[in-house]
N, C-alpha and C. Protein backbone atom coordinates (compact mmCIF):
# COMPACT_ATOMS: atom_id res chain seq x y z
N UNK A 1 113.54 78.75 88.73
CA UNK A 1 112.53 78.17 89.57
C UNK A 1 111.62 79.28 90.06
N UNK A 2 110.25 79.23 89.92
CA UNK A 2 109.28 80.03 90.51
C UNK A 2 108.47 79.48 91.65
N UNK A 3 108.35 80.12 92.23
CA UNK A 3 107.20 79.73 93.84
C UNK A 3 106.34 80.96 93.75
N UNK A 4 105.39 79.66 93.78
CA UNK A 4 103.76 81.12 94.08
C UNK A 4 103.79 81.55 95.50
N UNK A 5 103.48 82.68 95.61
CA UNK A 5 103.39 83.40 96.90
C UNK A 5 102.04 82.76 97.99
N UNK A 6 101.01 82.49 97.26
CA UNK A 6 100.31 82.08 98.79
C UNK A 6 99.86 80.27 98.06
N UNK A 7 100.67 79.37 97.37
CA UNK A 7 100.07 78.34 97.27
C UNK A 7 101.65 77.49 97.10
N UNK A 8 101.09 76.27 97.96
CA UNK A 8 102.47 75.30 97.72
C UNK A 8 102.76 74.90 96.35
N UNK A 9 103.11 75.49 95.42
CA UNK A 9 103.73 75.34 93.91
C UNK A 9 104.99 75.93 93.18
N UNK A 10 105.50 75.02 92.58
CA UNK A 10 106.67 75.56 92.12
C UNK A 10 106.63 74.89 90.60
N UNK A 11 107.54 76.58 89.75
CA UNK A 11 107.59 75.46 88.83
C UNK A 11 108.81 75.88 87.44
N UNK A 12 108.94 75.81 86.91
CA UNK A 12 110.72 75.83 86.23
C UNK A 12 110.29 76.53 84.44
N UNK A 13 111.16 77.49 84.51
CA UNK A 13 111.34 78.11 83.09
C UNK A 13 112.74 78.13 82.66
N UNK A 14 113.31 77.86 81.30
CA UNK A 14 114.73 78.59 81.06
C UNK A 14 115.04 80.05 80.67
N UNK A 15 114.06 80.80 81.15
CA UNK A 15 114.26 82.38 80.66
C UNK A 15 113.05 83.21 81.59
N UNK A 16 113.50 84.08 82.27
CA UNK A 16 112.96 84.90 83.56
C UNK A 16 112.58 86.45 82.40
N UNK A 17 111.25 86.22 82.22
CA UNK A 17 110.98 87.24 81.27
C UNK A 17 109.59 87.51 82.48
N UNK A 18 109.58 88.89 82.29
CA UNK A 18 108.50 89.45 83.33
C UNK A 18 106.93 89.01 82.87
N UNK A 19 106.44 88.78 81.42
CA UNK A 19 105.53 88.22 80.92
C UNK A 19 105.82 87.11 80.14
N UNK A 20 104.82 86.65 79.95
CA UNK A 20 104.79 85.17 78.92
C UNK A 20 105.63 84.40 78.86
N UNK A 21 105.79 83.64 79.98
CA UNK A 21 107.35 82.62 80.25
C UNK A 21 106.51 81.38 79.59
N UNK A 22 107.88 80.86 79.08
CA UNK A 22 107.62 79.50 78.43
C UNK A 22 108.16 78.24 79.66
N UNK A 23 107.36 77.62 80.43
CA UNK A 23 107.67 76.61 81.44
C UNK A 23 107.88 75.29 80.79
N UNK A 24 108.84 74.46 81.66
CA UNK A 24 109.58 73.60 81.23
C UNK A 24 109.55 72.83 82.91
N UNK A 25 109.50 71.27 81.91
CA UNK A 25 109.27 70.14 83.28
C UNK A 25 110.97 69.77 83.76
N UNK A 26 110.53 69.55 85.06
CA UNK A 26 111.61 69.17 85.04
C UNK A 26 111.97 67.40 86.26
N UNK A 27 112.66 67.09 86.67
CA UNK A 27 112.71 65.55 86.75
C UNK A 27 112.05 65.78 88.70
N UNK A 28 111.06 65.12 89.31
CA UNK A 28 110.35 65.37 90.57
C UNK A 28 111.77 65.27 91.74
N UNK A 29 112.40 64.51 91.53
CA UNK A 29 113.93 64.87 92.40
C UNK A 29 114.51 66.02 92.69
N UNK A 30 114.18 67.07 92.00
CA UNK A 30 114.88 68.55 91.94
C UNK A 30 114.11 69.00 92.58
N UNK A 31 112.89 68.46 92.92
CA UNK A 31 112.28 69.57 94.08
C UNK A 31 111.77 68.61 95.42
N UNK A 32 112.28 67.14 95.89
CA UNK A 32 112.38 66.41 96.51
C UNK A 32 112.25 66.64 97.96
N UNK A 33 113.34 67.32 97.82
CA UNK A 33 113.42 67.76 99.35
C UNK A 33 112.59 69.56 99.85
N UNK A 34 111.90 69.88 98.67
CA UNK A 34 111.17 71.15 99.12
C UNK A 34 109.80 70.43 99.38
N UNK A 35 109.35 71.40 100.43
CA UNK A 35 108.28 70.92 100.63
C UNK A 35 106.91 71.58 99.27
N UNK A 36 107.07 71.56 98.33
CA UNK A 36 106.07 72.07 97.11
C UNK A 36 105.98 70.87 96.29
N UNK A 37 104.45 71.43 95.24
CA UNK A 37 104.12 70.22 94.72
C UNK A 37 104.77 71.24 92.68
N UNK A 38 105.04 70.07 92.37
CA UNK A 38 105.38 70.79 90.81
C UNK A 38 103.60 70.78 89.92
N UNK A 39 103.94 71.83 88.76
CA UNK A 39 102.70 71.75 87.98
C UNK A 39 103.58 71.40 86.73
N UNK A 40 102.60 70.44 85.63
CA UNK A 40 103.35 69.92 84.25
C UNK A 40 103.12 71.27 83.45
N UNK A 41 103.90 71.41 82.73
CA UNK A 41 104.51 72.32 81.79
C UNK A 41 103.15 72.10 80.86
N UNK A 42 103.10 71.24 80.32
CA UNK A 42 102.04 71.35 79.47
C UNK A 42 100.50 71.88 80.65
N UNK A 43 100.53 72.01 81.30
CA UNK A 43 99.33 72.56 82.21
C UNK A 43 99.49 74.05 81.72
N UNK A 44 100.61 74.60 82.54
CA UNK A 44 101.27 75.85 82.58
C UNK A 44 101.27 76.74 81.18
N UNK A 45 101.77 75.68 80.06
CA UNK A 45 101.75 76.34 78.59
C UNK A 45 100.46 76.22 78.11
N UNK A 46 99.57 76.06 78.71
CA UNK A 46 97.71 75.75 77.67
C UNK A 46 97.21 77.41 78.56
N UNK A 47 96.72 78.12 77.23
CA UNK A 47 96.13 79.28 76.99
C UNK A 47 94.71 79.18 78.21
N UNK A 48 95.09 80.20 78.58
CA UNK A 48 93.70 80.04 79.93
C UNK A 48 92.38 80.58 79.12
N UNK A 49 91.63 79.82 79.31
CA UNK A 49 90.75 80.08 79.04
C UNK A 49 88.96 80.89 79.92
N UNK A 50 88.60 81.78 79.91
CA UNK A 50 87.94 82.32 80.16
C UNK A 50 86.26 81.60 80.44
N UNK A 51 86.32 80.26 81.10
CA UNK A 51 85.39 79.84 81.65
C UNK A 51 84.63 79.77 83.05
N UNK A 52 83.66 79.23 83.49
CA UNK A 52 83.97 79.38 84.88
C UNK A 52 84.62 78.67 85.67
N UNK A 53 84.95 79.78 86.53
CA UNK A 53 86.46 79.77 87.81
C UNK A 53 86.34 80.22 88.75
N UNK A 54 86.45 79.95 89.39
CA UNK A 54 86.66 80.63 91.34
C UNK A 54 87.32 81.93 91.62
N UNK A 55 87.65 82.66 90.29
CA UNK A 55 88.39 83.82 90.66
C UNK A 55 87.74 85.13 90.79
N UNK A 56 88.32 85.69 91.43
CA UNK A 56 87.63 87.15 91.78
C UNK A 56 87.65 88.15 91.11
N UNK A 57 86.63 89.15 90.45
CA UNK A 57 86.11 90.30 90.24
C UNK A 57 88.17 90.83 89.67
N UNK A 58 88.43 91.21 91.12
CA UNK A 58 89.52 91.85 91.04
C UNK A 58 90.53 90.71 89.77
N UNK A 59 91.01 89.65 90.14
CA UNK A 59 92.04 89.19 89.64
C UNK A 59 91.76 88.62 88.08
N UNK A 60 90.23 88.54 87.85
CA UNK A 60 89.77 88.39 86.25
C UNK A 60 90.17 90.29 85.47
N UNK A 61 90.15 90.87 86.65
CA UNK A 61 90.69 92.18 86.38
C UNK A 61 92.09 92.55 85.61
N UNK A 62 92.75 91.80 86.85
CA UNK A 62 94.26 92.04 86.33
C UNK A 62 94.64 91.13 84.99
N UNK A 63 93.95 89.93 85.04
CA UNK A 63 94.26 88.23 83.66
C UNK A 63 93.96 89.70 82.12
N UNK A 64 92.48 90.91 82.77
CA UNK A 64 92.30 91.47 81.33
C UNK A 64 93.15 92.18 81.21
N UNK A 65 93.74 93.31 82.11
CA UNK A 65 94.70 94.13 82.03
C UNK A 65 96.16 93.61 81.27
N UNK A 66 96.74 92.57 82.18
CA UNK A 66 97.94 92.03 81.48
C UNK A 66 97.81 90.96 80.44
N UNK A 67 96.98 90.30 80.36
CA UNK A 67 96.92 90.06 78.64
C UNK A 67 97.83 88.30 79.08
N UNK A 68 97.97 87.50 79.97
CA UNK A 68 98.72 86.69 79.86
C UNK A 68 98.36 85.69 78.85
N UNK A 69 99.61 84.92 78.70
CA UNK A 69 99.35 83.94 77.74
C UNK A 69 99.11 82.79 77.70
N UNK A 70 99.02 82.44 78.99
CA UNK A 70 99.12 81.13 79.57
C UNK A 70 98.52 81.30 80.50
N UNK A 71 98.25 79.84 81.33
CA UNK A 71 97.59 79.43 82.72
C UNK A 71 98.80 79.29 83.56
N UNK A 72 100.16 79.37 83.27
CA UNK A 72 101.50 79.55 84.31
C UNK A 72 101.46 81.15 84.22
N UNK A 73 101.33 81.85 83.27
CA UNK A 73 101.60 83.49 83.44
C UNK A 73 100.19 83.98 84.14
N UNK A 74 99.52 83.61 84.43
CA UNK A 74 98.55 83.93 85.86
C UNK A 74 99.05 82.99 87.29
N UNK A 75 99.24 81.64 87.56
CA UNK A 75 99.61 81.39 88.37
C UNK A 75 101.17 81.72 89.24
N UNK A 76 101.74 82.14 88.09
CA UNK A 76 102.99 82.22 88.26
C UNK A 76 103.11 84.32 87.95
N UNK A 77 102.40 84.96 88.01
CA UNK A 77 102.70 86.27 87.82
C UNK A 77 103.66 86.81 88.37
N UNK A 78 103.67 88.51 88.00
CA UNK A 78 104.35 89.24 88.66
C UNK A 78 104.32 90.76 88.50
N UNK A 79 102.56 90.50 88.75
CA UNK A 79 101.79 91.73 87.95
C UNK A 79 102.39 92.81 89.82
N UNK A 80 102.23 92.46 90.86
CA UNK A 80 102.17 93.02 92.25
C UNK A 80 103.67 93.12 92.80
């Protein structure tokens, strides 16, 4: 289970690899009683794409530096 640091989200992999995690759904009961909202796996696994976005200077910085592979391996990092 992953939790983003400043946004209510959580969301589930079977393998804790420091880059390019492959996320996996899992049933809305398992996180029931947390107060977070889940993101679908298929969100998480679609290749981010480089359009416009609300993100900052700095953190389009780090998406070039680490190379992620996904739109969960930016929301879900662990570049800091």
């Amino acid at each position: 289970m992953l939790l983003n640091k400043y946004y209510p989200l959580v969301a589930f992999t079977n393998e804790l690899a420091f880059t390019n995690k492959v996320f996996i759904n899992v049933s809305e009961n398992a996180v029931y009683l947390m107060n977070y909202d889940t993101v679908n796996a298929d969100i998480l696994n679609a290749p981010f794409i480089d359009i416009e976005h609300d993100l900052s200077k700095a953190e389009l910085a780090q998406i070039k530096y680490w190379n992620p592979a996904s739109v969960g391996n930016i929301i879900f990092n662990e570049w800091d």
